[in-house]
N, C-alpha and C. Protein backbone atom coordinates (compact mmCIF):
# COMPACT_ATOMS: atom_id res chain seq x y z
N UNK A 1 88.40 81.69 45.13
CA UNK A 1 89.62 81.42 45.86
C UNK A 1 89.53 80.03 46.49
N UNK A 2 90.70 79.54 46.26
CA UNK A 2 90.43 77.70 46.73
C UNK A 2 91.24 77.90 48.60
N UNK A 3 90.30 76.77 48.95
CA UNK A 3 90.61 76.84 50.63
C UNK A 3 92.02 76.53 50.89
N UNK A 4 92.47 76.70 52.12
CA UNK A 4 93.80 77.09 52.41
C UNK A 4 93.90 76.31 53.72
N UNK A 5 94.54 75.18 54.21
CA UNK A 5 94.43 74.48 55.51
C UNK A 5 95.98 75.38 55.69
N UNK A 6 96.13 75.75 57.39
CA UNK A 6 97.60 75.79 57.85
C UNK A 6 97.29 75.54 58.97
N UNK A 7 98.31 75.52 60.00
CA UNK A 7 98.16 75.38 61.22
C UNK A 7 99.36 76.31 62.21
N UNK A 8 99.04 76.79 63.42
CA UNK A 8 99.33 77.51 64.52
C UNK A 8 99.99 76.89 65.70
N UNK A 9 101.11 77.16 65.79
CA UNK A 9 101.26 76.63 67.54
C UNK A 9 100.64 77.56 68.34
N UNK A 10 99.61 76.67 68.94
CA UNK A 10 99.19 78.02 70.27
C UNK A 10 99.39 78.07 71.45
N UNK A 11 99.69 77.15 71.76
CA UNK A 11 100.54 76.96 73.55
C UNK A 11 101.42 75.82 73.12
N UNK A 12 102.51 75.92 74.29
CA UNK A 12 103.32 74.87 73.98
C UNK A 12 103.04 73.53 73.80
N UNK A 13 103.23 72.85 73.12
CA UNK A 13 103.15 71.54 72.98
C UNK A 13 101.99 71.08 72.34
N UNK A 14 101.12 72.06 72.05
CA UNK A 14 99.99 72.26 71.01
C UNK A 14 100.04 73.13 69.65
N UNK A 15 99.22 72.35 68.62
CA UNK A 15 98.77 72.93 67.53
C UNK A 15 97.02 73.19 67.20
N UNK A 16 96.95 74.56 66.36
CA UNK A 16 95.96 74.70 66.41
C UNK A 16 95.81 74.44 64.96
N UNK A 17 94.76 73.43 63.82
CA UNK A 17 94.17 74.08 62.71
C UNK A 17 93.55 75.24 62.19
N UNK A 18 94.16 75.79 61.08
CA UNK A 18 92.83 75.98 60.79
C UNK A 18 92.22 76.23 58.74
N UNK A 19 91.41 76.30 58.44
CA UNK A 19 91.34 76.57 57.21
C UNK A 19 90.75 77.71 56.72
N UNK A 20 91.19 78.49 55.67
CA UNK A 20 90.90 79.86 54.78
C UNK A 20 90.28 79.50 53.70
N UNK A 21 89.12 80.18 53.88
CA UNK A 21 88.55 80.25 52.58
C UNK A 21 87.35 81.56 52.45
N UNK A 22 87.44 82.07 51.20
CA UNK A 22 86.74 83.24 51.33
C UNK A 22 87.40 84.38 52.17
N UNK A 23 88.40 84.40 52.85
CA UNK A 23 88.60 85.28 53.22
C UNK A 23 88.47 85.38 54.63
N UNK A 24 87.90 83.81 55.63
CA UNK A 24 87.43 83.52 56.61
C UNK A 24 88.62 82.82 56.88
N UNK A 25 88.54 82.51 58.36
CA UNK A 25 89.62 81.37 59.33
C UNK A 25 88.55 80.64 59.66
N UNK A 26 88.33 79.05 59.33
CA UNK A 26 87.67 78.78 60.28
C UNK A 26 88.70 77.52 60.96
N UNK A 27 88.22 77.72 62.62
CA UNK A 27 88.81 76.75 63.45
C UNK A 27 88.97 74.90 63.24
N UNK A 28 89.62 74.20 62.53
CA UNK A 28 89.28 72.84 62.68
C UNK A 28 89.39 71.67 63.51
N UNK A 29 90.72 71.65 64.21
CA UNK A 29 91.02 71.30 65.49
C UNK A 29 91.90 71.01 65.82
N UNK A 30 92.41 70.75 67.27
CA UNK A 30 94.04 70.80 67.81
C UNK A 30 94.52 69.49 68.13
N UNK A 31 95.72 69.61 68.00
CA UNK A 31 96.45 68.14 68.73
C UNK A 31 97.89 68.87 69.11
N UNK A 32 98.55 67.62 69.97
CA UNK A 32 99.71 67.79 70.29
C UNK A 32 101.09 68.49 69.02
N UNK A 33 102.03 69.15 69.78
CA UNK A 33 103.07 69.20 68.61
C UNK A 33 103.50 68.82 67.82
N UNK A 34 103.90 68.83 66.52
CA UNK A 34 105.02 67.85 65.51
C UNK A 34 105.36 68.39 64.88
N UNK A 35 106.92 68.32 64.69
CA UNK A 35 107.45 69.45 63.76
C UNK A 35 107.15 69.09 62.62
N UNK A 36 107.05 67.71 61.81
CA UNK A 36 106.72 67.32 60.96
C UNK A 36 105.70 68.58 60.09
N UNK A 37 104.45 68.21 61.05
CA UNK A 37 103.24 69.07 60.87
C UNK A 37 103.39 70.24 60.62
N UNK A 38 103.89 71.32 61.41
CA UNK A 38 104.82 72.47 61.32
C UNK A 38 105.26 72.75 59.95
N UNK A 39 106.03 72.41 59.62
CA UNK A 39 107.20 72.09 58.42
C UNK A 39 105.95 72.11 57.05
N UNK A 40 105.11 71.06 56.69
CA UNK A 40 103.87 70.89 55.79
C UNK A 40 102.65 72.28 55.70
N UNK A 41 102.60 71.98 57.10
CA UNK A 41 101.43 73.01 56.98
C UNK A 41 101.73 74.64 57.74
N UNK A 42 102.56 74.92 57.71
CA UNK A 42 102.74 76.36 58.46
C UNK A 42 102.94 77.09 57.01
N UNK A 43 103.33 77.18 56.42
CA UNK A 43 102.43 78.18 54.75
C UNK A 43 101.50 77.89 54.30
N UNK A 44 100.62 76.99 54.71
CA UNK A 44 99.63 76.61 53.85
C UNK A 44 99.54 75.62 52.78
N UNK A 45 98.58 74.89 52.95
CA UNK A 45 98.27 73.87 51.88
C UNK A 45 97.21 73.46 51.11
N UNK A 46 96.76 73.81 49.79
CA UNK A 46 95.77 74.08 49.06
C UNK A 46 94.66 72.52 49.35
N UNK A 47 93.94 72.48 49.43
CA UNK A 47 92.84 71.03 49.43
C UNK A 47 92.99 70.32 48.24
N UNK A 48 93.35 70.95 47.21
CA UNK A 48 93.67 70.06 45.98
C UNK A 48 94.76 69.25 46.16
N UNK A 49 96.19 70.17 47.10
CA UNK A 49 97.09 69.52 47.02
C UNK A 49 97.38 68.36 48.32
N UNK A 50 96.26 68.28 49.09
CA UNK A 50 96.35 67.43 49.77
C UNK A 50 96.26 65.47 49.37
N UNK A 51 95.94 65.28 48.41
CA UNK A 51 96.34 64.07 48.08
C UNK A 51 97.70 63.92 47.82
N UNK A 52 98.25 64.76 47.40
CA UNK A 52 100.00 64.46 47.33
C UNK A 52 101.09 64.19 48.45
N UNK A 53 100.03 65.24 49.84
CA UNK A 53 100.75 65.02 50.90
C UNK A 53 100.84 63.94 51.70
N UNK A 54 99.35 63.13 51.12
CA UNK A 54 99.16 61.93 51.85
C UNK A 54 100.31 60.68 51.90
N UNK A 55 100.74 60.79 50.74
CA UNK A 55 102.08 59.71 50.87
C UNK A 55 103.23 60.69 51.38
N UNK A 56 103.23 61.24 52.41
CA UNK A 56 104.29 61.79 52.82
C UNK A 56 104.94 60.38 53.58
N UNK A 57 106.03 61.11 54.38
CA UNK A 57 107.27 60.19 54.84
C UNK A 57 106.68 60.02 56.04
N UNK A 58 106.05 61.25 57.01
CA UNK A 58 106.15 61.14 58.11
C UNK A 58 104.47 60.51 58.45
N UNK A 59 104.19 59.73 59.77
CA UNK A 59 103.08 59.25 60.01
C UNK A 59 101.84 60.53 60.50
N UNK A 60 102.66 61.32 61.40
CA UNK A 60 101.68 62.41 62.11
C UNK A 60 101.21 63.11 60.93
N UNK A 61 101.92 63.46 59.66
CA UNK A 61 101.22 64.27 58.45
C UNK A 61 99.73 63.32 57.98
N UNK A 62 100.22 62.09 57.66
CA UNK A 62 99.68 61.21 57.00
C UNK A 62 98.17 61.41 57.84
N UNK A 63 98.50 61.14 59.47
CA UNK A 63 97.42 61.41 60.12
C UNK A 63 96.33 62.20 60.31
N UNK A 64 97.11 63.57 59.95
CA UNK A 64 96.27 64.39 59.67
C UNK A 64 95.54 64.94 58.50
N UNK A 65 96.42 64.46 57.58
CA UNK A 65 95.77 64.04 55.99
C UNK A 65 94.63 63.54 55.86
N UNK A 66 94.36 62.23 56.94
CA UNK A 66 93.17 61.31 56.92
C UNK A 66 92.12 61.80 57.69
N UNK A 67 91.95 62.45 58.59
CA UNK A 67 91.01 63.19 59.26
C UNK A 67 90.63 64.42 58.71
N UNK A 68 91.39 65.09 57.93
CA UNK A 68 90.88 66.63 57.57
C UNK A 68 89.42 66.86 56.60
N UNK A 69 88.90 65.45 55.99
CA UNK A 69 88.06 65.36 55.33
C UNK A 69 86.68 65.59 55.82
N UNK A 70 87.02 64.89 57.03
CA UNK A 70 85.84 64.70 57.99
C UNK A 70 85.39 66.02 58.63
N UNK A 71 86.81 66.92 58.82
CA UNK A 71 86.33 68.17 59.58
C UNK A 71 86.09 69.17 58.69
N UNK A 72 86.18 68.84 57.14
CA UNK A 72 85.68 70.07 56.32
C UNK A 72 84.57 69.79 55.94
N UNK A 73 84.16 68.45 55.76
CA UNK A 73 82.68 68.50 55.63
C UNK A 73 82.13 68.96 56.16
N UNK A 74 81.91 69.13 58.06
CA UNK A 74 81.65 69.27 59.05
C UNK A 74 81.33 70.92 58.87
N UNK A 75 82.51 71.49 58.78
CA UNK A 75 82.30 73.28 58.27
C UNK A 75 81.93 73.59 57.09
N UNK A 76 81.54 72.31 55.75
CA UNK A 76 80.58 72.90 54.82
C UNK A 76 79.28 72.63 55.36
N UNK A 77 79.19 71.75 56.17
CA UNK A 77 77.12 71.75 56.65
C UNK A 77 76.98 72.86 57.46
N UNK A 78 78.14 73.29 58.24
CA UNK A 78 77.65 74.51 59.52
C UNK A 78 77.83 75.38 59.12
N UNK A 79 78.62 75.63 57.99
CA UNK A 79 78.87 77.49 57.87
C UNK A 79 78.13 77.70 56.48
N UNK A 80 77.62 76.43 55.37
CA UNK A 80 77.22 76.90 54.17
C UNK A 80 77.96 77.53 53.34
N UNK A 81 78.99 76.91 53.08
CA UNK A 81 80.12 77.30 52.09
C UNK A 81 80.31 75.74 51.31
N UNK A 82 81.06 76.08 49.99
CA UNK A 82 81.34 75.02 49.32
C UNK A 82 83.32 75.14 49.52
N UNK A 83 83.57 73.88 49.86
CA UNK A 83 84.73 74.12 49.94
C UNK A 83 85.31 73.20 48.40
N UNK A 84 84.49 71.91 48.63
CA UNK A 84 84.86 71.03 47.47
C UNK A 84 84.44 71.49 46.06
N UNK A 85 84.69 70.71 45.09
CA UNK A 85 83.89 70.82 43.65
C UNK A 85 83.22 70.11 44.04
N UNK A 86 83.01 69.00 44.33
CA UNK A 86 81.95 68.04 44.19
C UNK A 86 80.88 68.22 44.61
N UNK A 87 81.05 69.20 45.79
CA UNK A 87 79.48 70.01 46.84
C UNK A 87 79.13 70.88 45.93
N UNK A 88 80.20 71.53 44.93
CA UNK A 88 79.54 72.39 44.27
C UNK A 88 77.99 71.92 42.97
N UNK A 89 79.10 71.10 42.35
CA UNK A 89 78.37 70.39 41.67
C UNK A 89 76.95 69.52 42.21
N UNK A 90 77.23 69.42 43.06
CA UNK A 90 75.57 68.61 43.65
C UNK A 90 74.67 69.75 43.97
N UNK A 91 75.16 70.94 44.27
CA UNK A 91 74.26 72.08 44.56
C UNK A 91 73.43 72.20 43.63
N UNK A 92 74.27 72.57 42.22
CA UNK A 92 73.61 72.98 41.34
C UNK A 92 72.24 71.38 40.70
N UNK A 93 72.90 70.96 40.58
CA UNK A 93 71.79 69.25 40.44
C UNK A 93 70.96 68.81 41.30
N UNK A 94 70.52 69.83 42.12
CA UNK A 94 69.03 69.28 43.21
C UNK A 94 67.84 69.60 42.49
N UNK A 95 66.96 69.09 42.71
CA UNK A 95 66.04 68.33 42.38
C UNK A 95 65.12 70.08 42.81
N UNK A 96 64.18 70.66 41.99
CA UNK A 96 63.29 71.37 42.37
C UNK A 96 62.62 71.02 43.14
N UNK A 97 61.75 71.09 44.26
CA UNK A 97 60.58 70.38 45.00
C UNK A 97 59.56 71.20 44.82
N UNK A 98 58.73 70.48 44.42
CA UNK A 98 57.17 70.94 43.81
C UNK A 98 56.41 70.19 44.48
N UNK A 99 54.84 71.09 44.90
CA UNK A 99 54.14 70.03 46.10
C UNK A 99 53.73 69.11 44.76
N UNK A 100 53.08 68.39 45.15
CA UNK A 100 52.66 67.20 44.52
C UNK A 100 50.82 67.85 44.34
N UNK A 101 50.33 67.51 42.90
CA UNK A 101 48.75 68.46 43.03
C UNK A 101 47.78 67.08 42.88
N UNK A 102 47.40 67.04 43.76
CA UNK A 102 46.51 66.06 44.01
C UNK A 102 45.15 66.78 44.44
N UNK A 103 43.99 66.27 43.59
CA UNK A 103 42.65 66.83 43.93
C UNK A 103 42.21 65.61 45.35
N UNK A 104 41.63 66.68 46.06
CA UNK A 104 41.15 66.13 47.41
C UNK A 104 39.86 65.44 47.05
N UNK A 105 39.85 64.28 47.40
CA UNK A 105 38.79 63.52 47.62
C UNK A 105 37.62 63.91 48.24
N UNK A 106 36.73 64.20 47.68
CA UNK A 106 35.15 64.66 48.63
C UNK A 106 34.06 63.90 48.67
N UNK A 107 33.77 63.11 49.52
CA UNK A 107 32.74 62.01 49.03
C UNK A 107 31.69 62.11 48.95
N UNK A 108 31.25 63.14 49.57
CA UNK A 108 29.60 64.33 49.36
C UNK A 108 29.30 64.36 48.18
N UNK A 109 30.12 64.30 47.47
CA UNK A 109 30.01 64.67 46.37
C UNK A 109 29.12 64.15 45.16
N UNK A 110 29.62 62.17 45.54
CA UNK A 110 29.37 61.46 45.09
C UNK A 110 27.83 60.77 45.21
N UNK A 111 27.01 60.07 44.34
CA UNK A 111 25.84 59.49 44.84
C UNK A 111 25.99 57.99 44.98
N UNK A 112 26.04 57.05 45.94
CA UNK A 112 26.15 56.12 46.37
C UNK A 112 24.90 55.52 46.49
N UNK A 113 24.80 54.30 45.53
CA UNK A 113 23.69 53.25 45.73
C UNK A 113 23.79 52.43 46.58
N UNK A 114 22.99 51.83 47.29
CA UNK A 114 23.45 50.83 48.42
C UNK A 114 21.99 50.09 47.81
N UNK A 115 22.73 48.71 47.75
CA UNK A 115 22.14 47.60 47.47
C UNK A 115 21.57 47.02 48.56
């Protein structure tokens, strides 16, 4: 299921974010009113389709267009979810880590001539 940004009025003159995914709400963050905002995001708006919204008309959308990137990264490092493809894809392409086998040096071991 692909993530779902909408947003809430929760007291007057405030909006609350937030985004769905999995079946979760998570909180992203609030600012003042705009109906603009309202209007875009009160059904929901898929993360794919957020590049389209970016050339919207109004500035407060646009605004929040440009910040939302920052706060989903933010809830893929803290909650461990993939929201993007691209996180997905790097998941799978990490690097195994294997210790490194290095025989330990013992110098007892050795017989040393001293000239």
């Amino acid at each position: 299921m692909k993530a779902r940004i909408f947003c809430k009025t929760t007291n007057k003159n405030e909006q609350s974010f937030y985004m769905k995914a999995n079946g979760k709400e998570y909180f992203l963050f609030k600012q003042t009113y705009r109906n603009s905002n309202k209007k875009v995001f009160a059904k929901g708006v898929l993360i794919d389709d957020l590049k389209k919204i970016s050339k919207h008309h109004s500035t407060s959308v646009r605004a929040v267009v440009k910040k939302l990137p920052y706060y989903l990264h933010y809830i893929e490092n803290e909650y461990g979810i993939t929201i993007y493809n691209k996180t997905e894809q790097k998941q799978k392409l990490q690097k195994v880590k294997v210790s490194y086998k290095r025989t330990p040096f013992i110098w007892q071991q050795f017989c040393w001539e001293i000239v």
